[in-house]
N, C-alpha and C. Protein backbone atom coordinates (compact mmCIF):
# COMPACT_ATOMS: atom_id res chain seq x y z
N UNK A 1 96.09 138.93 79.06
CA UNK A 1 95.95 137.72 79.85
C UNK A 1 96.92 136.67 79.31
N UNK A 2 97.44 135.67 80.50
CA UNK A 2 98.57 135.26 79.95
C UNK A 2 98.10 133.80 79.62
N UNK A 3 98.39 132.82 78.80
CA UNK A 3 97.82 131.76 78.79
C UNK A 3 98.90 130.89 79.00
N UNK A 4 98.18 129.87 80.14
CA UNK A 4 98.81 128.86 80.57
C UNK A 4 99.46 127.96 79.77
N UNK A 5 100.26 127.02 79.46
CA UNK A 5 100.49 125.94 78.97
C UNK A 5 100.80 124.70 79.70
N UNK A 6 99.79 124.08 79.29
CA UNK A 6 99.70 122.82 80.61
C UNK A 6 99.85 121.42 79.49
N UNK A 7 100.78 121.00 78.73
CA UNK A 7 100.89 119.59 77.76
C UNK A 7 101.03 118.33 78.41
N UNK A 8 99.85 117.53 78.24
CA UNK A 8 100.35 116.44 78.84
C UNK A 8 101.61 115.37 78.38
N UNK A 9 101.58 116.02 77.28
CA UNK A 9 102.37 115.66 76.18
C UNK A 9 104.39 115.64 76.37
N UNK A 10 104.01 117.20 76.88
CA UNK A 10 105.31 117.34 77.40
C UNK A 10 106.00 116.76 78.23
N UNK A 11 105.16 116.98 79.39
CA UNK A 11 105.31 116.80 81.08
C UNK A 11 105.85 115.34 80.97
N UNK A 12 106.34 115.26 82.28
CA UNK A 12 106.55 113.37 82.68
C UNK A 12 105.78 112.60 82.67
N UNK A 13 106.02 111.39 82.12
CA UNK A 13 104.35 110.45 82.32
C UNK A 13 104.37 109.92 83.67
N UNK A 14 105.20 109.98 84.33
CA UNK A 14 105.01 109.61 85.81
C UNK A 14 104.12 110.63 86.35
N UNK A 15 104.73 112.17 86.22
CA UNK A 15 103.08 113.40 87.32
C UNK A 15 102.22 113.28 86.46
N UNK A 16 102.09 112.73 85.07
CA UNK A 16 100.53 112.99 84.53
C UNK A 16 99.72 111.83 85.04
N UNK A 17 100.36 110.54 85.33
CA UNK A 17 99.58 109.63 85.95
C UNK A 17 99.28 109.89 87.22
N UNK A 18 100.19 110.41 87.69
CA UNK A 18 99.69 110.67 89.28
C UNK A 18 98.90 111.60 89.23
N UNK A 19 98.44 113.06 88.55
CA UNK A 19 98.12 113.82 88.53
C UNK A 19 96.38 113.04 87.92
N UNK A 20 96.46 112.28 87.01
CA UNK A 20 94.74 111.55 86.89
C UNK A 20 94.51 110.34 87.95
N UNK A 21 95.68 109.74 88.34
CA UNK A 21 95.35 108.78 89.51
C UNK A 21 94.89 108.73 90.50
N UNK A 22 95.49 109.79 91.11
CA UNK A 22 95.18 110.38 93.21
C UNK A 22 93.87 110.05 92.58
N UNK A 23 92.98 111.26 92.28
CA UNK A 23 91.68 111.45 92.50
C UNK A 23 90.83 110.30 92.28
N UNK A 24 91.13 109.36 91.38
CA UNK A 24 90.52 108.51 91.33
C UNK A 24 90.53 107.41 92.62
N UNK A 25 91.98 107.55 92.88
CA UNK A 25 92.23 106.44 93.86
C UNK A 25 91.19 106.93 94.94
N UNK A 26 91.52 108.46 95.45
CA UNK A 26 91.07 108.98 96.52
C UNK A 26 89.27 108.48 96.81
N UNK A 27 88.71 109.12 95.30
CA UNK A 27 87.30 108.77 94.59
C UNK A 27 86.78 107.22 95.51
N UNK A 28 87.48 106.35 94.88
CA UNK A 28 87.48 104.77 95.31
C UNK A 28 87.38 104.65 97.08
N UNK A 29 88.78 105.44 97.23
CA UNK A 29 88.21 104.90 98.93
C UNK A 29 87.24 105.49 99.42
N UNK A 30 86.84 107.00 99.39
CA UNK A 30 85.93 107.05 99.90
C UNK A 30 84.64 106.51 99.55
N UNK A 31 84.51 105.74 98.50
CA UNK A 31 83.26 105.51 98.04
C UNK A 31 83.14 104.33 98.76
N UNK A 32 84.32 103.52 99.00
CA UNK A 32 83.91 102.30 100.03
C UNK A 32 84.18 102.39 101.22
N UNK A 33 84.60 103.53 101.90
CA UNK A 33 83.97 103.84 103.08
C UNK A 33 82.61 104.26 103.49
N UNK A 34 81.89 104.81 102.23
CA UNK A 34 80.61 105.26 102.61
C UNK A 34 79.80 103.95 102.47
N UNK A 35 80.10 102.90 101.56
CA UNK A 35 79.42 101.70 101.66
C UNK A 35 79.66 100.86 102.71
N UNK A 36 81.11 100.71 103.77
CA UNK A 36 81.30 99.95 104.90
C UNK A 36 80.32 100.99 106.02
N UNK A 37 80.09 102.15 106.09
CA UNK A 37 79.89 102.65 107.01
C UNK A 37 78.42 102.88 106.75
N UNK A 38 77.37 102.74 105.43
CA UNK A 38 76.25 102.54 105.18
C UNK A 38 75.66 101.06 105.74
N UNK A 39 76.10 99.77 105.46
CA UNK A 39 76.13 98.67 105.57
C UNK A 39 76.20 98.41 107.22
N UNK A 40 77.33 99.06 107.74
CA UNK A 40 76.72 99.25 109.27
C UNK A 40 76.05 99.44 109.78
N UNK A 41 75.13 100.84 109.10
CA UNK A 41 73.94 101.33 109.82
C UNK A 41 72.61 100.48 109.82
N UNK A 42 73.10 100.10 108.15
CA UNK A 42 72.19 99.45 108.03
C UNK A 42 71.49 98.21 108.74
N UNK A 43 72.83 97.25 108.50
CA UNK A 43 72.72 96.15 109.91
C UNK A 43 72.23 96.20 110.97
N UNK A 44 72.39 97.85 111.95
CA UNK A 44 72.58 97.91 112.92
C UNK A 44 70.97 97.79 113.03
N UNK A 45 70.48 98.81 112.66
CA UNK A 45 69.22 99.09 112.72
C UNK A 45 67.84 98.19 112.30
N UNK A 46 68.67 97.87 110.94
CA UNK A 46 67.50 97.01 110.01
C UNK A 46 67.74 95.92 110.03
N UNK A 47 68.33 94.99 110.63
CA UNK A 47 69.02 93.60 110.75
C UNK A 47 70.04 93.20 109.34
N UNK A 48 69.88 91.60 109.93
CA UNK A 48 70.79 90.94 108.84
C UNK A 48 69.92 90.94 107.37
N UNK A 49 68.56 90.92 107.48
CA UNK A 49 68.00 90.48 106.31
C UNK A 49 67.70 91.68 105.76
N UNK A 50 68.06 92.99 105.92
CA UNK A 50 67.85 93.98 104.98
C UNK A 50 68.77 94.26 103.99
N UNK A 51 69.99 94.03 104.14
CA UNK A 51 71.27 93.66 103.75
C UNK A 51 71.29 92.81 102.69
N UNK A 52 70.67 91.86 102.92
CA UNK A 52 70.11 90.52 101.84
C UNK A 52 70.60 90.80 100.36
């Protein structure tokens, strides 16, 4: 079996940031899309004062 060598050490620090960044970034938006699109329902249904 062959073993990989993956150094962050080596590599560019430009793809290692991008390579820990995306996901996080990605992480972030969807997490505040699920809160704009929770907050809607919420409104919609439960009024302004559930929101509170």
């Amino acid at each position: 079996m062959e073993q990989q060598h993956n150094s962050l050490v080596e590599d560019p620090i430009a793809k290692a940031l991008i390579c820990f960044a995306l996901p996080v970034f990605w992480g972030n938006v969807f997490q505040q899309l699920y809160n704009t699109v929770d907050s809607l329902i919420v409104g919609q249904f439960l009024g302004d004062k559930a929101l509170a």
